[in-house]
Protein backbone atom coordinates (compact mmCIF):
# COMPACT_ATOMS: atom_id res chain seq x y z
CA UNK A 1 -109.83 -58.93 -77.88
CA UNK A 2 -112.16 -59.57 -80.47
CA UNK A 3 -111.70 -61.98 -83.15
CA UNK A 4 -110.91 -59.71 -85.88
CA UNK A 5 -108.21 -57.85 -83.95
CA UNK A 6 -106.79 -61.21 -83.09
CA UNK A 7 -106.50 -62.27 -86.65
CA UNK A 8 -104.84 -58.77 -87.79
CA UNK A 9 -102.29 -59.38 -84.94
CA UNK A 10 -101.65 -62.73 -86.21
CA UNK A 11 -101.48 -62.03 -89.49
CA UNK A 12 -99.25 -59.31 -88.56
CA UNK A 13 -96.75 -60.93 -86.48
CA UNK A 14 -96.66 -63.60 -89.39
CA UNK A 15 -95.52 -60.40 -92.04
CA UNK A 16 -98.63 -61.72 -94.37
CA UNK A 17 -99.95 -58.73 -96.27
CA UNK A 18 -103.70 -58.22 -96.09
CA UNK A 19 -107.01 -56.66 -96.73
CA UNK A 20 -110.70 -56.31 -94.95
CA UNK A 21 -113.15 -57.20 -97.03
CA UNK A 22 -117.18 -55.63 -95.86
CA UNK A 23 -119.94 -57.24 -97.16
CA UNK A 24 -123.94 -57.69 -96.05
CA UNK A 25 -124.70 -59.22 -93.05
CA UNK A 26 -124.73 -62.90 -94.94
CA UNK A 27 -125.55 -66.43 -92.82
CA UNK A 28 -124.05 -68.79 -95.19
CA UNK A 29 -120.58 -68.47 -97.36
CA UNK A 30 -122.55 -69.03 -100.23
CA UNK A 31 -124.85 -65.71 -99.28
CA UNK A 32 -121.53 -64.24 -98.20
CA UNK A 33 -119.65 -65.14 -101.78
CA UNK A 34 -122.17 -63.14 -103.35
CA UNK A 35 -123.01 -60.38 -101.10
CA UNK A 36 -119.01 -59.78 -101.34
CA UNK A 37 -118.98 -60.18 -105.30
CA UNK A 38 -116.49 -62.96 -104.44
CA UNK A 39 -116.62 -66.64 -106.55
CA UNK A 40 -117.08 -68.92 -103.76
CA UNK A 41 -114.25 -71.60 -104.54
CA UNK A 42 -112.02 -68.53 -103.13
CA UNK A 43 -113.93 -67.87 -100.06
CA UNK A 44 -112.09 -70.43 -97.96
CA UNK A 45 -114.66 -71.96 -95.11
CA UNK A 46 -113.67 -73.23 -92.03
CA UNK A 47 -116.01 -76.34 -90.48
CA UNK A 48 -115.42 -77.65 -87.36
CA UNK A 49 -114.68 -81.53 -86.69
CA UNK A 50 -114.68 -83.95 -83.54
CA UNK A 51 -112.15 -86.39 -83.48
CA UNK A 52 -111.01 -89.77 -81.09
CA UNK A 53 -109.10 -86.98 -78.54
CA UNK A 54 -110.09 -83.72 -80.04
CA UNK A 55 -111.55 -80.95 -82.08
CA UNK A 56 -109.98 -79.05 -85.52
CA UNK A 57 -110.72 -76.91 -87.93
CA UNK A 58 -111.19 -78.28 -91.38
CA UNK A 59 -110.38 -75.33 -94.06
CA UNK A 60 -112.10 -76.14 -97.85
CA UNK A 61 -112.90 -74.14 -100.87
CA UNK A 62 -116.98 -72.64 -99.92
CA UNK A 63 -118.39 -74.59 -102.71
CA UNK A 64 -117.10 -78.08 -101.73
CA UNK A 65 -117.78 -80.02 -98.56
CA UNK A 66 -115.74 -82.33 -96.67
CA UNK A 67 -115.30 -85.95 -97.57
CA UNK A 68 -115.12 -87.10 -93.71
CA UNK A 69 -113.96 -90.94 -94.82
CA UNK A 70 -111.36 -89.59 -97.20
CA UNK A 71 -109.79 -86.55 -94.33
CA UNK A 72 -110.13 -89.35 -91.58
CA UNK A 73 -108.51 -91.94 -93.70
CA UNK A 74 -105.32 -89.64 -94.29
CA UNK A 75 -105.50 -88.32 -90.82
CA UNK A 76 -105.68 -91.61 -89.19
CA UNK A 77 -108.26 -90.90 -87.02
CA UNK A 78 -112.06 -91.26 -87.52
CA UNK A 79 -113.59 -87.71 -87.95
CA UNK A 80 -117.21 -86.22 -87.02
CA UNK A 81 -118.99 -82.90 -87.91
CA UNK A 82 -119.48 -80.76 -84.70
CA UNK A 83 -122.17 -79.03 -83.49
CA UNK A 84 -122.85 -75.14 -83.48
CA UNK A 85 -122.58 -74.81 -79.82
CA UNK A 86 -119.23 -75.94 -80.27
CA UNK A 87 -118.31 -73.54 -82.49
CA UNK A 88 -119.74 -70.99 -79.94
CA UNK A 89 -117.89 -72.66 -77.25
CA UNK A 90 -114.34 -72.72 -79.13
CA UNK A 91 -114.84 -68.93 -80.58
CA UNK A 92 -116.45 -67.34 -78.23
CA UNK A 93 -115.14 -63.61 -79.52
CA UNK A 94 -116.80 -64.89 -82.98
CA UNK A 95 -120.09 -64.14 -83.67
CA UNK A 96 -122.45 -66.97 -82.97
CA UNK A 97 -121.66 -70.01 -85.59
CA UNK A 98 -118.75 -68.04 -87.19
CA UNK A 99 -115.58 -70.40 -87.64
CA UNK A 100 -113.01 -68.04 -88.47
CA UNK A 101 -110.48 -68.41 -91.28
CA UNK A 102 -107.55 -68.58 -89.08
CA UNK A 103 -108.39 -71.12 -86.49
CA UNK A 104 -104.37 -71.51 -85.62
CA UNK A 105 -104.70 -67.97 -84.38
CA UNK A 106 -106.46 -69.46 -81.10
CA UNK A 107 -104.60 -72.47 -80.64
CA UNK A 108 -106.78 -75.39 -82.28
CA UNK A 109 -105.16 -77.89 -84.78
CA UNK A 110 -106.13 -77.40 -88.51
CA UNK A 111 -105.83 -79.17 -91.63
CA UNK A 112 -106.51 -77.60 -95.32
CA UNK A 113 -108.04 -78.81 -98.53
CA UNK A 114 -105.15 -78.40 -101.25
CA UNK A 115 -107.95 -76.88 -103.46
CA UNK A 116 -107.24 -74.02 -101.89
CA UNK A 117 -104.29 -73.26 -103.44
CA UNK A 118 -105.72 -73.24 -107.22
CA UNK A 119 -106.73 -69.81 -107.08
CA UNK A 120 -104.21 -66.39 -106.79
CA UNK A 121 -106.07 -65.41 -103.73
CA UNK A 122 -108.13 -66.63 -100.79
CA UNK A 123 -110.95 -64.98 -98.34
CA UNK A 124 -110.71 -65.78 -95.04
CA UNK A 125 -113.86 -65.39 -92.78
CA UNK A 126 -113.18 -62.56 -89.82
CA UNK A 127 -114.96 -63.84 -87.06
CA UNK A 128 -118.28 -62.09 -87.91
CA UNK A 129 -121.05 -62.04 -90.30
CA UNK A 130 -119.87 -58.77 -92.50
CA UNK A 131 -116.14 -58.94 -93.00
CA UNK A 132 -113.59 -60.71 -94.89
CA UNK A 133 -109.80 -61.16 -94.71
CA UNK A 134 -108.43 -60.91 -98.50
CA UNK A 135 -104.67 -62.67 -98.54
CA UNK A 136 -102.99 -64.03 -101.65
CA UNK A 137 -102.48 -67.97 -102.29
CA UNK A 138 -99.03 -67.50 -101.61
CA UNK A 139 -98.97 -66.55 -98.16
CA UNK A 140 -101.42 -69.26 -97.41
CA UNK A 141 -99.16 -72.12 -96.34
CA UNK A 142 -97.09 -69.10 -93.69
CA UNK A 143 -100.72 -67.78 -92.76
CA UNK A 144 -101.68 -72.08 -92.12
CA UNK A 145 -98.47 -72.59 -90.27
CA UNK A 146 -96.99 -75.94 -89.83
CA UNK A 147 -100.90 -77.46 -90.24
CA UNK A 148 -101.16 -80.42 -92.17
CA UNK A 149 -102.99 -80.49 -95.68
CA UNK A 150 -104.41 -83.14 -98.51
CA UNK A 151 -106.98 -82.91 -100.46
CA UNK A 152 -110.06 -84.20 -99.02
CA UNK A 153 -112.91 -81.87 -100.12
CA UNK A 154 -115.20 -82.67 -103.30
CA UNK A 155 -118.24 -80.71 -105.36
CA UNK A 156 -121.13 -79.71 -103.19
CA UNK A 157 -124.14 -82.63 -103.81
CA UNK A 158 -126.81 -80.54 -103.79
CA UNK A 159 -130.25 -82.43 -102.60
């Protein structure tokens, strides 16, 4: 199964109305925010994180980043970025470096920014480099499950 057709069935089972979104071939969700015509505080990006026992999937808004003292702090456990071959590893039906915007739908633990939820809809990425998943705010929190959220992302610092 590839990773889009696993995220339609989940979605699915989960009665969360939804739409594919194409776009460019884009590397980054900034490129893909604008190849899609989409602002990119609604393009929701997943980055994966190492922690004492495990790995999750931290979802934030694509123009923040993760504040790894302040997500480990209300976690309770101290949190690392992980590498690309990780990613590979863990989503192996995603294209190469791909984190895909429902991370539940394979089995591995989660946690949300609340940003997220200021905006009427969200863009999840589908496991590729071209396509989105468009779902509205609302459903977020059913389409998240039972994941645990705070706020924990800030402004992108940009160098």
């Amino acid at each position: 199964m590839n990773a889009l057709h696993r995220m339609e069935r989940f979605l699915d089972a989960h009665h969360i109305p939804f739409d594919l979104v194409a776009h460019p071939r884009s590397q980054t969700s900034a490129e893909t925010a604008r190849l899609a015509g989409v602002p990119p505080d609604r393009i929701a990006k997943g980055v994966l994180l190492n922690g004492d026992d495990c790995q999750m999937v931290a979802m934030i808004p694509a123009d923040q980043e993760i504040h790894l003292g302040r997500l480990g702090l209300d976690l309770g456990v101290e949190v690392s970025l992980a590498d690309e071959a990780s990613v590979s590893a863990l989503f192996s039906e995603c294209d190469p470096g791909v984190v895909p915007g429902l991370p539940n739908a394979w089995g591995v633990e989660m946690v949300w920014d609340d940003a997220l939820l200021a905006k009427p809809d969200v863009y999840l990425e589908a496991g590729d480099h071209e396509r989105l998943l468009h779902i509205e705010t609302r459903y977020l929190r059913e389409a998240f499950g039972d994941a645990p959220h705070c706020h924990f992302s800030h402004p992108r610092t940009h160098h």
